[in-house]
N, C-alpha and C. Protein backbone atom coordinates (compact mmCIF):
# COMPACT_ATOMS: atom_id res chain seq x y z
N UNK A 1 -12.25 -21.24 165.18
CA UNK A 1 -12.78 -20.36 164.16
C UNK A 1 -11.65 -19.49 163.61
N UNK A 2 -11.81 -19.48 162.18
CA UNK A 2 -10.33 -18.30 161.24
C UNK A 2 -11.30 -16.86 161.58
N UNK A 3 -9.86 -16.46 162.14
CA UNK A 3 -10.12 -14.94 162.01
C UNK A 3 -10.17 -14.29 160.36
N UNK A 4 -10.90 -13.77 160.71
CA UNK A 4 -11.37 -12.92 158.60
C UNK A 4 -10.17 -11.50 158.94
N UNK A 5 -9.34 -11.19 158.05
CA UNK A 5 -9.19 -9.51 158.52
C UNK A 5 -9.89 -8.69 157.25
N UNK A 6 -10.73 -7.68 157.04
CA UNK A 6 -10.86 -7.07 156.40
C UNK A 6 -9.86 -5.84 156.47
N UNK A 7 -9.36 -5.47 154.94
CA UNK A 7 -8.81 -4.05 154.92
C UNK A 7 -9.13 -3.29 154.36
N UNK A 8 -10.25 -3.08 153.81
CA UNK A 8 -11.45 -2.12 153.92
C UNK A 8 -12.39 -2.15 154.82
N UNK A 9 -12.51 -1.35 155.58
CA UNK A 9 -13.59 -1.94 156.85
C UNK A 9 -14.77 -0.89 156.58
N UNK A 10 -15.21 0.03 155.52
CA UNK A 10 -16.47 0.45 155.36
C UNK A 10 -16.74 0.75 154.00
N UNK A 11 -17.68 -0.29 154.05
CA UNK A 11 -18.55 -0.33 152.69
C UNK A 11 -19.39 1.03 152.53
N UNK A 12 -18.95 1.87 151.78
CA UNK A 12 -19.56 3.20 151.43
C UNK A 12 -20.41 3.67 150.46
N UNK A 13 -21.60 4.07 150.55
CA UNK A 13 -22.63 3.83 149.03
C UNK A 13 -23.23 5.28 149.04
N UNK A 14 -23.96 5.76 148.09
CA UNK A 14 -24.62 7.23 148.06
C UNK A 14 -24.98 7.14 147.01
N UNK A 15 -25.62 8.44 146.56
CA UNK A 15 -26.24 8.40 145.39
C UNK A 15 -26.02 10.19 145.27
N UNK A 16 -25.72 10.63 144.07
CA UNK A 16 -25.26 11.83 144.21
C UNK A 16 -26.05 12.79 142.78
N UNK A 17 -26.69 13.95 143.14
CA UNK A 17 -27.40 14.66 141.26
C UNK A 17 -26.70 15.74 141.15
N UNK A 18 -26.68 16.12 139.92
CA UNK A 18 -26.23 17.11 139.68
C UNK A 18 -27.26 17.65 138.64
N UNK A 19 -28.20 19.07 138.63
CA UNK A 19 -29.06 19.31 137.84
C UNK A 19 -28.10 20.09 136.75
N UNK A 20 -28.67 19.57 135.44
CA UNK A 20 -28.00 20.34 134.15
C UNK A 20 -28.09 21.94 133.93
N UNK A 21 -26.98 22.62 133.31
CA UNK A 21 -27.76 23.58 132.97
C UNK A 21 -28.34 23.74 131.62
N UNK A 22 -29.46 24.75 131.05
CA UNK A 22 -30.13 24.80 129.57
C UNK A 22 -28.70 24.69 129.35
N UNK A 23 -29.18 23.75 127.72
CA UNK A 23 -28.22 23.70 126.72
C UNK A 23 -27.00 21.91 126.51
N UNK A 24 -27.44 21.99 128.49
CA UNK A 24 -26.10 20.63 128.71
C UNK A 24 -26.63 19.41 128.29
N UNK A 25 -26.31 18.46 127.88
CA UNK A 25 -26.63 16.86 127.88
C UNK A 25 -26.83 16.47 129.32
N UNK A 26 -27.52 15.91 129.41
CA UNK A 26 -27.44 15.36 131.06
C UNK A 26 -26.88 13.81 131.01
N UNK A 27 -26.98 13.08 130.04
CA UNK A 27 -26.14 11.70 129.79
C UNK A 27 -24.61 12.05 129.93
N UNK A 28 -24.56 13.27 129.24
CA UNK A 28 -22.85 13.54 128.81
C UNK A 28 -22.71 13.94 129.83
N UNK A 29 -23.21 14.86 131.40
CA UNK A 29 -22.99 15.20 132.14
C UNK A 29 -22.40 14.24 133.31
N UNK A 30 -23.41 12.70 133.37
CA UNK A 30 -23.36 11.57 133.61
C UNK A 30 -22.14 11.29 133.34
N UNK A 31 -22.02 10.63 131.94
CA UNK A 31 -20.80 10.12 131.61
C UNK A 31 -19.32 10.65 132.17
N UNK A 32 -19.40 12.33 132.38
CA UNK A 32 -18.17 12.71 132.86
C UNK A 32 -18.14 12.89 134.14
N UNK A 33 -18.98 12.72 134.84
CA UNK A 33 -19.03 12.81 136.40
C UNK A 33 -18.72 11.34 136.83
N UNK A 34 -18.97 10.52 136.37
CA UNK A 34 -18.40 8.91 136.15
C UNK A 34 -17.22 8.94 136.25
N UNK A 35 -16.42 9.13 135.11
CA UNK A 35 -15.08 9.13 135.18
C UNK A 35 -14.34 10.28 136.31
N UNK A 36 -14.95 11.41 136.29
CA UNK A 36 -14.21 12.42 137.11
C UNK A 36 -13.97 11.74 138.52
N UNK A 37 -15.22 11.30 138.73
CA UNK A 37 -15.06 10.52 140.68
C UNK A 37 -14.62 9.89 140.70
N UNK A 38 -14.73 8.84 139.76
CA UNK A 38 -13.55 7.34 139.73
C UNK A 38 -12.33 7.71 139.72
N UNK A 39 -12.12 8.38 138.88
CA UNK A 39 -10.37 8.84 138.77
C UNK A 39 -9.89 9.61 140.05
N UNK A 40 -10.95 10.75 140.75
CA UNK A 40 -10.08 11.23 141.66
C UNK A 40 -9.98 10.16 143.02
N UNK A 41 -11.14 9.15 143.35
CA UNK A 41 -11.43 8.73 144.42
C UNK A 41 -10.15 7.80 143.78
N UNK A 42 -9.79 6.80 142.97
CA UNK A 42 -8.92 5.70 143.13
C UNK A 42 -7.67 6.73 143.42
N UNK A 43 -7.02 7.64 142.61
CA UNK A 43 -5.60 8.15 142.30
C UNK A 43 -5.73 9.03 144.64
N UNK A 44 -6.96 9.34 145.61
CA UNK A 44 -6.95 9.76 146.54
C UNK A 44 -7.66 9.26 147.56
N UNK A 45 -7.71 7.76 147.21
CA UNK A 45 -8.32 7.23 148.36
C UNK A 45 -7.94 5.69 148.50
N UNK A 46 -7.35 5.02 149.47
CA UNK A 46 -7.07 3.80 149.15
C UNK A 46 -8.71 2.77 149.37
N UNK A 47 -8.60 1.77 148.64
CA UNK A 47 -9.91 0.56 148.68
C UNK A 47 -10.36 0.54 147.84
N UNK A 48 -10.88 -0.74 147.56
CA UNK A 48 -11.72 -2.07 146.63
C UNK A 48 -13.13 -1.98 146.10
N UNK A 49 -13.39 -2.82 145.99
CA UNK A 49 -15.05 -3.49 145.19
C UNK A 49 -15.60 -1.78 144.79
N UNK A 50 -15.18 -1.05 144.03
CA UNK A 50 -15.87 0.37 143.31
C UNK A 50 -16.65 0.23 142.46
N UNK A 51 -17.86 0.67 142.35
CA UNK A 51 -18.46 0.77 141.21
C UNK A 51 -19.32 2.16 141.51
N UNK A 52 -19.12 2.83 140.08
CA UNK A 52 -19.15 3.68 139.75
C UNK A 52 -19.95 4.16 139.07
N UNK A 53 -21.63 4.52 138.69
CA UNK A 53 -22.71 4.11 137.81
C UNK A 53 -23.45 6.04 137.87
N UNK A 54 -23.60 6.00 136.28
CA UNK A 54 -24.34 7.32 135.78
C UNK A 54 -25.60 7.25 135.15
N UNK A 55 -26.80 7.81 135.44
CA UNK A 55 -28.18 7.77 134.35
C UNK A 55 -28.32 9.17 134.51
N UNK A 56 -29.38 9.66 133.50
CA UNK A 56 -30.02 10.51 133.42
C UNK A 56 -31.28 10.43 133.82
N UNK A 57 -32.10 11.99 133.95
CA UNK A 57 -33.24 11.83 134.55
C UNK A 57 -34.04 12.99 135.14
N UNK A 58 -35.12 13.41 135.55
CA UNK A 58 -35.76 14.44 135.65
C UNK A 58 -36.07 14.32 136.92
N UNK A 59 -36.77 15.40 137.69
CA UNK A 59 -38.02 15.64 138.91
C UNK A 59 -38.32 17.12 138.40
N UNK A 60 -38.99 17.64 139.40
CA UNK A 60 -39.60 18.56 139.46
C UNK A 60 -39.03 19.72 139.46
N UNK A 61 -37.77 19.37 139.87
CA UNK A 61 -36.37 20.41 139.65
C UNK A 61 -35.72 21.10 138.11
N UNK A 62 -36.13 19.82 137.00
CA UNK A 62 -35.47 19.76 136.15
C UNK A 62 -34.42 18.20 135.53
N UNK A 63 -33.69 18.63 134.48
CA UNK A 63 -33.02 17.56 134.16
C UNK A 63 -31.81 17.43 135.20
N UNK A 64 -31.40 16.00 135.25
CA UNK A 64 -30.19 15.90 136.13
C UNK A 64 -29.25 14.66 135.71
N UNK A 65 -28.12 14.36 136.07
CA UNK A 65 -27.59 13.38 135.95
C UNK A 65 -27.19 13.06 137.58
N UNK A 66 -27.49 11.21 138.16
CA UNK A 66 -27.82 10.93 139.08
C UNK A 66 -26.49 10.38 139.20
N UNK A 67 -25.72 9.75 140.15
CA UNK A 67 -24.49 9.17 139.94
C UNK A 67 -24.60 8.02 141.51
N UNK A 68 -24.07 6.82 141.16
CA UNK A 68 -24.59 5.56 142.10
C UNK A 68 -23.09 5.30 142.66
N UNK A 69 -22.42 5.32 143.83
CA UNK A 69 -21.06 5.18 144.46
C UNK A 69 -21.15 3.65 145.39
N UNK A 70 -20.26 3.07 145.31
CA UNK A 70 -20.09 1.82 145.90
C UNK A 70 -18.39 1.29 146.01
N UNK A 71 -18.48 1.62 147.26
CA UNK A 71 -16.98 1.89 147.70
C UNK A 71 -16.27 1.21 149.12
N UNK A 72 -15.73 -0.07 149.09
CA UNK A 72 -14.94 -0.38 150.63
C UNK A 72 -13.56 0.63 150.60
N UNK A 73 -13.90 1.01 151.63
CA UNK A 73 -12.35 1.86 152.08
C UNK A 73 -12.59 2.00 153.72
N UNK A 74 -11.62 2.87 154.22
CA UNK A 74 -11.11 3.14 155.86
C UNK A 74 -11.58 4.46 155.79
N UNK A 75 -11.74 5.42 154.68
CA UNK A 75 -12.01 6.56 154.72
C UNK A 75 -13.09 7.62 154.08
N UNK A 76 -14.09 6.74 154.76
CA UNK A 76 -15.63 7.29 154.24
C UNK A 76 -16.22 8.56 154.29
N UNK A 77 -15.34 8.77 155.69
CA UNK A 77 -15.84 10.71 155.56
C UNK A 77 -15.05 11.03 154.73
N UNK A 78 -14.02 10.88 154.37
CA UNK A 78 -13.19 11.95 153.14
C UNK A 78 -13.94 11.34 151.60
N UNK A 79 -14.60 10.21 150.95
CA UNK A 79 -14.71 10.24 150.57
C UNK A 79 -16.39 11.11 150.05
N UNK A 80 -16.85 10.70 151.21
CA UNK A 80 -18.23 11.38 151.69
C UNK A 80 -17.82 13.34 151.75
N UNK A 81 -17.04 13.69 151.92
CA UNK A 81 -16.44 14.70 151.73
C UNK A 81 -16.51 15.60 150.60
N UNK A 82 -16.06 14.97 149.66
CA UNK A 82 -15.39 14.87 148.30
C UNK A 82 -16.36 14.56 147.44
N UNK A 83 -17.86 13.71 147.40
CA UNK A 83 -18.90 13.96 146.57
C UNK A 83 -19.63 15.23 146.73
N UNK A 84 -19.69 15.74 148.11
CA UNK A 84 -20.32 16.94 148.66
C UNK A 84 -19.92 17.84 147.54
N UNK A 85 -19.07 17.97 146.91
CA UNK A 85 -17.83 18.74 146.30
C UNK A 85 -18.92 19.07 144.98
N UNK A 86 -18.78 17.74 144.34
CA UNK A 86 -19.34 17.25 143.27
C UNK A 86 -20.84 17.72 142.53
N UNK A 87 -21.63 17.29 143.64
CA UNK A 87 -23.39 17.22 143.91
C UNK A 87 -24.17 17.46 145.15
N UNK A 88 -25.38 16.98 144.90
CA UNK A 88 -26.13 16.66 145.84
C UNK A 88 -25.95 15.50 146.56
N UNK A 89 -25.51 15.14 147.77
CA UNK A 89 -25.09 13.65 147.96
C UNK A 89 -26.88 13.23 149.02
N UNK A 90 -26.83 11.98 148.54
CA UNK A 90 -28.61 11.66 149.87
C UNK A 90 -28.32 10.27 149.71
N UNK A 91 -29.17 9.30 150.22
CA UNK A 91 -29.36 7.83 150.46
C UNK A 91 -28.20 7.14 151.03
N UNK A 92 -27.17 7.80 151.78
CA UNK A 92 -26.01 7.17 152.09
C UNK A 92 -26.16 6.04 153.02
N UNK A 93 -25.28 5.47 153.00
CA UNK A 93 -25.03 4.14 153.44
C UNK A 93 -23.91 3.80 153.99
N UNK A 94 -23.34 4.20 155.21
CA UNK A 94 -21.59 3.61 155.57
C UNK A 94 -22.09 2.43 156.65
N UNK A 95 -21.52 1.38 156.16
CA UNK A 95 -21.40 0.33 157.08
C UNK A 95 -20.28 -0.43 157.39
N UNK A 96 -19.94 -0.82 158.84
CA UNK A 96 -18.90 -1.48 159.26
C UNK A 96 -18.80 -2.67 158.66
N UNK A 97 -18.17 -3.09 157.71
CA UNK A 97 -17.67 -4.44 157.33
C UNK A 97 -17.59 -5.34 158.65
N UNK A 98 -16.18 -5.23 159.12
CA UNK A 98 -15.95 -5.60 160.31
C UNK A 98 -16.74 -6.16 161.18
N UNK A 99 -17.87 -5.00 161.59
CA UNK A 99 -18.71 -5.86 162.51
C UNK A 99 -19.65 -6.43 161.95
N UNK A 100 -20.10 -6.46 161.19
CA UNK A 100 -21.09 -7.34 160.30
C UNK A 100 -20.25 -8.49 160.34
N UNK A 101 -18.62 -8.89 159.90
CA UNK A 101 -18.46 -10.28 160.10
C UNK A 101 -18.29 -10.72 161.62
N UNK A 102 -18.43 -9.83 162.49
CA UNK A 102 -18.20 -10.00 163.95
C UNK A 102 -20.12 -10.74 164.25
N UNK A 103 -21.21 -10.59 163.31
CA UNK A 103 -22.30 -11.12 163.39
C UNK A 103 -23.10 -9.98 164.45
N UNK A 104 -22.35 -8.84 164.11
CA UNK A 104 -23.06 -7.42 164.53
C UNK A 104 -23.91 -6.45 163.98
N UNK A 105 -24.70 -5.33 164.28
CA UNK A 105 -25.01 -4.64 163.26
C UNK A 105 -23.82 -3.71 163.01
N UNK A 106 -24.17 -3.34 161.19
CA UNK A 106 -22.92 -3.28 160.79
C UNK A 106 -22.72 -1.30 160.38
């Protein structure tokens, strides 16, 4: 059997809001919280497969812009860190690559 090496070994996901204030766009709020995380997480975090996704949207709170993270890297608490910064971070997801191809839970 080929050994696999992964060099990202945790697939990192979240979902992060930020409520608007009167007056803000919450799309445009979206749109720049998009680029702001992408840019700081690639230029301060090494790893792959990113995607980076903004909507708008309401609850009971008010308007918000929601932001969707999908991230392999080695360094999930710093990046997990660093949305804290940002927003509200909830629905997270860090999983071991690694042992998932080891046919583990991951």
């Amino acid at each position: 059997m080929i050994e696999q090496s992964i060099e990202f070994r945790y697939d990192t996901q979240l979902l992060l809001d930020v409520y608007v204030k009167d007056g803000e766009d919450a799309d445009d709020v979206a749109d720049d919280l998009v680029d702001e995380i992408r840019d700081y997480i690639l230029e301060n975090f090494k790893g792959d497969s990113m995607v980076v996704a903004g909507d708008s949207g309401s609850d009971q709170f008010g308007e918000k812009a929601t932001i969707k993270l999908h991230y392999h890297t080695n360094e999930p608490w710093d990046v997990l860190s660093y949305c804290k910064t940002r927003g509200e971070i909830y629905d997270i997801v860090v999983e071991d690559m690694d042992r998932q191809s080891r046919g583990l839970k991951g």
